[in-house]
N, C-alpha and C. Protein backbone atom coordinates (compact mmCIF):
# COMPACT_ATOMS: atom_id res chain seq x y z
N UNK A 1 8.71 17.12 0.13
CA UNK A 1 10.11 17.01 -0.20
C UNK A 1 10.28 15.91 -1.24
N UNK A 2 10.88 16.09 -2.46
CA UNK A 2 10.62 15.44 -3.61
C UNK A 2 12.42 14.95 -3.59
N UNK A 3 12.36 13.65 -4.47
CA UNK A 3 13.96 13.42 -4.73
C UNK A 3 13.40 12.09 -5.27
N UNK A 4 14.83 11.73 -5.77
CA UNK A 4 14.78 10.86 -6.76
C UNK A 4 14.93 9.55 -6.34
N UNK A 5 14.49 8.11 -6.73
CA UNK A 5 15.37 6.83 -6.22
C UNK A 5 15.57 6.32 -7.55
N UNK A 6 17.08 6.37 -7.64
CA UNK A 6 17.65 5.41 -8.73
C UNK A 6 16.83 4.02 -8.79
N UNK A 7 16.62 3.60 -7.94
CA UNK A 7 16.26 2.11 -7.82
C UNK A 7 14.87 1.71 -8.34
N UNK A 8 14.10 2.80 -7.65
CA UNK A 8 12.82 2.94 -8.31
C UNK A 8 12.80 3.52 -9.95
N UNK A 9 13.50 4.67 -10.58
CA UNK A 9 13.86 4.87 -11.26
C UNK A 9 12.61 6.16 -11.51
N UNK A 10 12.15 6.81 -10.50
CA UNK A 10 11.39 7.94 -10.60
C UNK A 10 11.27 8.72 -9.58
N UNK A 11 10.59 9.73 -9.52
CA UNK A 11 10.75 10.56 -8.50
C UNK A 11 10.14 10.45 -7.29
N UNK A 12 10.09 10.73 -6.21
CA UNK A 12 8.99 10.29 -4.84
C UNK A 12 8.49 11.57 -3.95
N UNK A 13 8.06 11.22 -3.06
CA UNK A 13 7.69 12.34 -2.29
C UNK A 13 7.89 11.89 -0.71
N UNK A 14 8.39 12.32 0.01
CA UNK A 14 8.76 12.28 1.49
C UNK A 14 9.97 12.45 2.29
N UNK A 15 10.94 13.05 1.08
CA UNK A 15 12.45 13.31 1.53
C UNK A 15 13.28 11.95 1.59
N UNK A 16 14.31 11.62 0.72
CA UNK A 16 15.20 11.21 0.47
C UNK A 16 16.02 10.40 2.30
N UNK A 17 16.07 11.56 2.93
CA UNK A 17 16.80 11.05 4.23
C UNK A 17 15.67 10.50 5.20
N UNK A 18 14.42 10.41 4.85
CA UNK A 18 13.32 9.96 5.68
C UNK A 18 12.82 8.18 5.06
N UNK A 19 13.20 7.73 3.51
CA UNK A 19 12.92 6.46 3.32
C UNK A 19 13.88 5.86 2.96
N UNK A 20 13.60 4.69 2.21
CA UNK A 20 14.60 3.42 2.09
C UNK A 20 13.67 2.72 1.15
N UNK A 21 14.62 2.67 -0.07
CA UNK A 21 13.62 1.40 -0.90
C UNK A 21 14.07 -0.29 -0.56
N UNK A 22 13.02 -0.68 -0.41
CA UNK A 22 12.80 -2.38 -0.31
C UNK A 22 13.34 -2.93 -1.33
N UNK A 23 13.92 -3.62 -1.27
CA UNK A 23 14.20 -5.04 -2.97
C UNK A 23 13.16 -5.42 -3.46
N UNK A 24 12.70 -6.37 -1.99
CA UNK A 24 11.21 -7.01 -2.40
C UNK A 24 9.91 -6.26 -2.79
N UNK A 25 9.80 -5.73 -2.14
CA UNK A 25 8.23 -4.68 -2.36
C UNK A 25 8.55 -3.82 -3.96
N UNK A 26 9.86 -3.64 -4.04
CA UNK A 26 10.57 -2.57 -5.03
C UNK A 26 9.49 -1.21 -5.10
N UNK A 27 9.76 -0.70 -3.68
CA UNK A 27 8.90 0.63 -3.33
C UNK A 27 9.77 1.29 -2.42
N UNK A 28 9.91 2.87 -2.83
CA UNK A 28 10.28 3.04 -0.99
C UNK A 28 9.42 3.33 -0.27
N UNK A 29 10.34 3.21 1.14
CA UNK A 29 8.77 2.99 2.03
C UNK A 29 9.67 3.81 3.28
N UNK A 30 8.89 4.90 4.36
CA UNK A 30 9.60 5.04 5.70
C UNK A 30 10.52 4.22 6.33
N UNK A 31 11.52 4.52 6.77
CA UNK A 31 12.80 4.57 7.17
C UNK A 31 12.05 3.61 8.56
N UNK A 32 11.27 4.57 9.27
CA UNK A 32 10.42 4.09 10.46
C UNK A 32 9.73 2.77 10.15
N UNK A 33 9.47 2.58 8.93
CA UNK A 33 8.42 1.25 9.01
C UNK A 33 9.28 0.21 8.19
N UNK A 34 10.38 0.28 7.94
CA UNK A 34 11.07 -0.59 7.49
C UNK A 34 10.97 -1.71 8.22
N UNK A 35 11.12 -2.33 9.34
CA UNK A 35 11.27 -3.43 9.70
C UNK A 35 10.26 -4.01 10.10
N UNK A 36 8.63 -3.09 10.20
CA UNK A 36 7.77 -3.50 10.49
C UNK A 36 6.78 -3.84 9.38
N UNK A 37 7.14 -3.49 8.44
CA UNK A 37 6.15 -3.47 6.91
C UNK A 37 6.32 -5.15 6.68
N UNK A 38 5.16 -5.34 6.00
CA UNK A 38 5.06 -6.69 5.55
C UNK A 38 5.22 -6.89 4.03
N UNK A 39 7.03 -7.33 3.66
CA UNK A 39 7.13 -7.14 2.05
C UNK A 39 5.93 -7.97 1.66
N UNK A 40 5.77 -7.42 0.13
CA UNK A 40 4.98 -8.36 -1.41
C UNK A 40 5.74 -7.49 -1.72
N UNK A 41 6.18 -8.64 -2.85
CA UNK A 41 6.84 -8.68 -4.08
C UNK A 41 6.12 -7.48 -5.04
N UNK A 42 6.70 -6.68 -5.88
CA UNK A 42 5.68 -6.07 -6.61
C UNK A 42 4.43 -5.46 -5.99
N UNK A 43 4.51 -4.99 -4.79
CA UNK A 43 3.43 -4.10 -4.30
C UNK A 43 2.74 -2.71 -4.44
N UNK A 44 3.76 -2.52 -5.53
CA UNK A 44 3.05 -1.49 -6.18
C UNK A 44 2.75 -1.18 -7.85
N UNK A 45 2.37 -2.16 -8.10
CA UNK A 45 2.45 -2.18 -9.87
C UNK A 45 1.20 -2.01 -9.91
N UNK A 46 0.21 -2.80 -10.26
CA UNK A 46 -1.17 -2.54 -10.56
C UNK A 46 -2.09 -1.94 -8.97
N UNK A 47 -2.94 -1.37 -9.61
CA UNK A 47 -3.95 -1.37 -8.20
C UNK A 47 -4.85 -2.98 -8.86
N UNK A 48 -5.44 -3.46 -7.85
CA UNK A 48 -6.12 -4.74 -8.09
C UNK A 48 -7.62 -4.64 -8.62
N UNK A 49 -7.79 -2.94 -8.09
CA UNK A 49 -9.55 -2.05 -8.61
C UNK A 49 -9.69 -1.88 -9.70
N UNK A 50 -8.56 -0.66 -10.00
CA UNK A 50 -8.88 0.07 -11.12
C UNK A 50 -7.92 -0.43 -12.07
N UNK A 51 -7.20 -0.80 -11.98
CA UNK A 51 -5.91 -2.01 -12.90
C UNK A 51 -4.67 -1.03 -12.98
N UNK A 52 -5.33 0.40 -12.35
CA UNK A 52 -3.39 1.36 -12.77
C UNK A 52 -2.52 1.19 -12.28
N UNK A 53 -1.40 2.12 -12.93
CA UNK A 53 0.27 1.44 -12.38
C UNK A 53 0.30 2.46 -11.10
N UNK A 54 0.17 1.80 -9.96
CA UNK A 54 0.67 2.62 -8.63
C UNK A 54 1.83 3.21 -8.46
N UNK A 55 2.80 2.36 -9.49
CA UNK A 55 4.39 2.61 -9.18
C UNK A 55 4.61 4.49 -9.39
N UNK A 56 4.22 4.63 -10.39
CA UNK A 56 4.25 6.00 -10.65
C UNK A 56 3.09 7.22 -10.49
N UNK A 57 2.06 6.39 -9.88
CA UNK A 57 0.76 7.81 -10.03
C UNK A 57 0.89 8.42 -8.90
N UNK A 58 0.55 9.18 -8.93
CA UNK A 58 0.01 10.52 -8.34
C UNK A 58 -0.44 10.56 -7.24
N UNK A 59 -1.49 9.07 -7.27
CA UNK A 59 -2.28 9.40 -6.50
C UNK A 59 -2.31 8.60 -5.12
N UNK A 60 -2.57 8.72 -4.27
CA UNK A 60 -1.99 8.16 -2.71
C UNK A 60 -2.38 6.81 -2.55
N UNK A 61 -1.91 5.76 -2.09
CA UNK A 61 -1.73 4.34 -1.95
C UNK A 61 -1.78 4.14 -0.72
N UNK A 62 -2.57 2.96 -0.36
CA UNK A 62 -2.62 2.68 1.27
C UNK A 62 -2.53 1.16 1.49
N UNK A 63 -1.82 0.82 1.91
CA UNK A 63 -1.51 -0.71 2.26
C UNK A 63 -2.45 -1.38 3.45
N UNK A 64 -2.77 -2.64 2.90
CA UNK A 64 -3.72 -3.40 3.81
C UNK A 64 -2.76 -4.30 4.76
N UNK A 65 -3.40 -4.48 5.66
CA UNK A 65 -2.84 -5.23 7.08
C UNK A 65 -1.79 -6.66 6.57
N UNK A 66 -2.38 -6.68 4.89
CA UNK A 66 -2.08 -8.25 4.61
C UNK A 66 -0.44 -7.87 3.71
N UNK A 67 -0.30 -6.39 3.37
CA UNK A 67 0.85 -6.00 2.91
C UNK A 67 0.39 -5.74 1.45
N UNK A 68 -0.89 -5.83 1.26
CA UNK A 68 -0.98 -5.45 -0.36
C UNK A 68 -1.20 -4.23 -0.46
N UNK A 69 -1.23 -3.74 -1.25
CA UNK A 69 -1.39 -1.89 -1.56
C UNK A 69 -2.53 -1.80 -2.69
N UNK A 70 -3.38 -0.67 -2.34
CA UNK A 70 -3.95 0.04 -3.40
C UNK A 70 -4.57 1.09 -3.40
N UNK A 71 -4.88 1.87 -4.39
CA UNK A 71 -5.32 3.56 -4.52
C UNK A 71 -5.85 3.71 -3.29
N UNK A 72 -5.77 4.77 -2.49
CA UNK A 72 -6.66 5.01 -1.60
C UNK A 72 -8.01 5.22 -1.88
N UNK A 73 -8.24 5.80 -2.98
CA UNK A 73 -9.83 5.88 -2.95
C UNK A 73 -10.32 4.85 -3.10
N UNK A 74 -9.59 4.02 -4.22
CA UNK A 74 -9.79 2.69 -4.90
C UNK A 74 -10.68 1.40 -3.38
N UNK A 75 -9.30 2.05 -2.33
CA UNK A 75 -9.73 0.89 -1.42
C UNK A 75 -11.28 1.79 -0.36
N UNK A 76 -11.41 3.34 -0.49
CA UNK A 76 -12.80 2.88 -0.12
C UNK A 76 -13.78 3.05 -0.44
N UNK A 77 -13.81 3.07 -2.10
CA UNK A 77 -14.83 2.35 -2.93
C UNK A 77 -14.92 1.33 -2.70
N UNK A 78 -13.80 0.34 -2.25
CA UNK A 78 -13.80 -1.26 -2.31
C UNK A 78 -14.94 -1.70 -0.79
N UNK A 79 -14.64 -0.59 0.49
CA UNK A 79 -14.83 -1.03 1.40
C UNK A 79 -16.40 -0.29 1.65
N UNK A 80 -16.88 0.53 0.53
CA UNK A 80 -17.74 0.82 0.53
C UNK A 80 -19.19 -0.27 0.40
N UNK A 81 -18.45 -0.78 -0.40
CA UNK A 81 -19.35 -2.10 -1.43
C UNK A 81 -19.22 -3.24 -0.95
N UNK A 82 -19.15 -3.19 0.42
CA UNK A 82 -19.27 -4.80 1.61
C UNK A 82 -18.35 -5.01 1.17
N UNK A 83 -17.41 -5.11 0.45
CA UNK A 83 -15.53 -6.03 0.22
C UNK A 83 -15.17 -5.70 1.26
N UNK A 84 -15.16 -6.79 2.21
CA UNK A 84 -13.83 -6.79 3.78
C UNK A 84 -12.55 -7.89 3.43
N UNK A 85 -12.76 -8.18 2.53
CA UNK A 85 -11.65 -8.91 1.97
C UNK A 85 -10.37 -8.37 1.18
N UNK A 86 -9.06 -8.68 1.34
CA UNK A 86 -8.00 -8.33 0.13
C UNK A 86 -8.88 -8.68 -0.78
N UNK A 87 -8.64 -7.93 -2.18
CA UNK A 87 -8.85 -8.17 -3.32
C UNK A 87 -7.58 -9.47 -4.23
N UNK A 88 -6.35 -9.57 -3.25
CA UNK A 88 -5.59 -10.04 -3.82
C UNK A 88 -5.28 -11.37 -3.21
N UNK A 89 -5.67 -11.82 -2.06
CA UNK A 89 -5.44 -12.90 -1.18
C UNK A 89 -6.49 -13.11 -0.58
N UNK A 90 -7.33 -12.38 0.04
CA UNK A 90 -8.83 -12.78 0.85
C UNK A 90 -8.98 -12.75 2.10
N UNK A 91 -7.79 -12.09 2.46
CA UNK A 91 -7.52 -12.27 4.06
C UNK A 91 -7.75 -10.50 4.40
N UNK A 92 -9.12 -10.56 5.58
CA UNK A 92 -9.11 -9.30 6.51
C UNK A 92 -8.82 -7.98 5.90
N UNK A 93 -9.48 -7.16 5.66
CA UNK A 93 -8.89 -6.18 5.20
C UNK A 93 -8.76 -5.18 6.74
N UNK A 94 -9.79 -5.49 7.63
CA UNK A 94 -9.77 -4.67 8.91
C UNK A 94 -9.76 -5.55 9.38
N UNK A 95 -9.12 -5.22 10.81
CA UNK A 95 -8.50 -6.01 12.60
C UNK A 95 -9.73 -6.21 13.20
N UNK A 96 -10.08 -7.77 12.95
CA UNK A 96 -11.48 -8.12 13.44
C UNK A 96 -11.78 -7.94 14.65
N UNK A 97 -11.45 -7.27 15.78
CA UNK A 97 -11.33 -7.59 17.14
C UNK A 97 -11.88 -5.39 16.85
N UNK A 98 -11.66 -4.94 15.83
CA UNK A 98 -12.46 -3.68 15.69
C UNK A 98 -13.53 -4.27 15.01
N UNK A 99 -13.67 -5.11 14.54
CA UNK A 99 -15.47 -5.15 13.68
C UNK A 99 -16.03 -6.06 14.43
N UNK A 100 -15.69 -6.69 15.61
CA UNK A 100 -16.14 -7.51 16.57
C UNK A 100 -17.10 -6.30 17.61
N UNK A 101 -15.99 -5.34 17.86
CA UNK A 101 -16.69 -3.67 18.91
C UNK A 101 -17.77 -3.19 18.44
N UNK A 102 -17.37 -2.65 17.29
CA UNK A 102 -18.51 -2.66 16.42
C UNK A 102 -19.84 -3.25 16.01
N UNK A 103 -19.82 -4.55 16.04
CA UNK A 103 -21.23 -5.29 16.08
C UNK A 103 -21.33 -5.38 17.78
N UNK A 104 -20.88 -5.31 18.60
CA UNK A 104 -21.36 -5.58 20.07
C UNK A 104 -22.33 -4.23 20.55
């Protein structure tokens, strides 16, 4: 379901009556995760990988625990290549208490 956000100033995908654009993040984002999302400013302008503009591509975006966003593939190429870190802050990219299970 495609529609427009003035605010964003392009088109989106997930139905109009299902999101809500942020000020801060200047993204829309689910209606449902509105109060639980963790704004950044500008969270969708560059990917931090591949340097493209997220705001408008195509291609699917996945936000890290720390609230930063980037390409989905982008991030698991990133997590392919031992990076457990944001690329943008350095903090956790996965809930250590799962990579704790994991090594036990």
């Amino acid at each position: 379901m495609i529609f427009h956000c003035d605010k964003c100033g392009i088109c989106r995908v997930g139905g109009k009556e299902f999101s809500v654009h942020c000020e801060t993040c200047q993204c829309c984002i689910f209606k449902e995760h509105k109060e639980s999302h963790k704004c950044v400013k500008g969270k969708l302008e560059d990917c931090p990988i591949c340097m493209e503009d997220m705001q408008s591509s195509t291609m699917s975006t996945s936000v890290i625990p720390c609230g930063h966003a980037m390409h989905s593939k982008c991030l698991v190429k990133y997590i392919n290549s031992s990076n457990l870190a944001c690329p943008m802050c350095k903090k956790s990219i996965i809930d250590p208490s799962l990579f704790e299970a994991h090594m036990d």
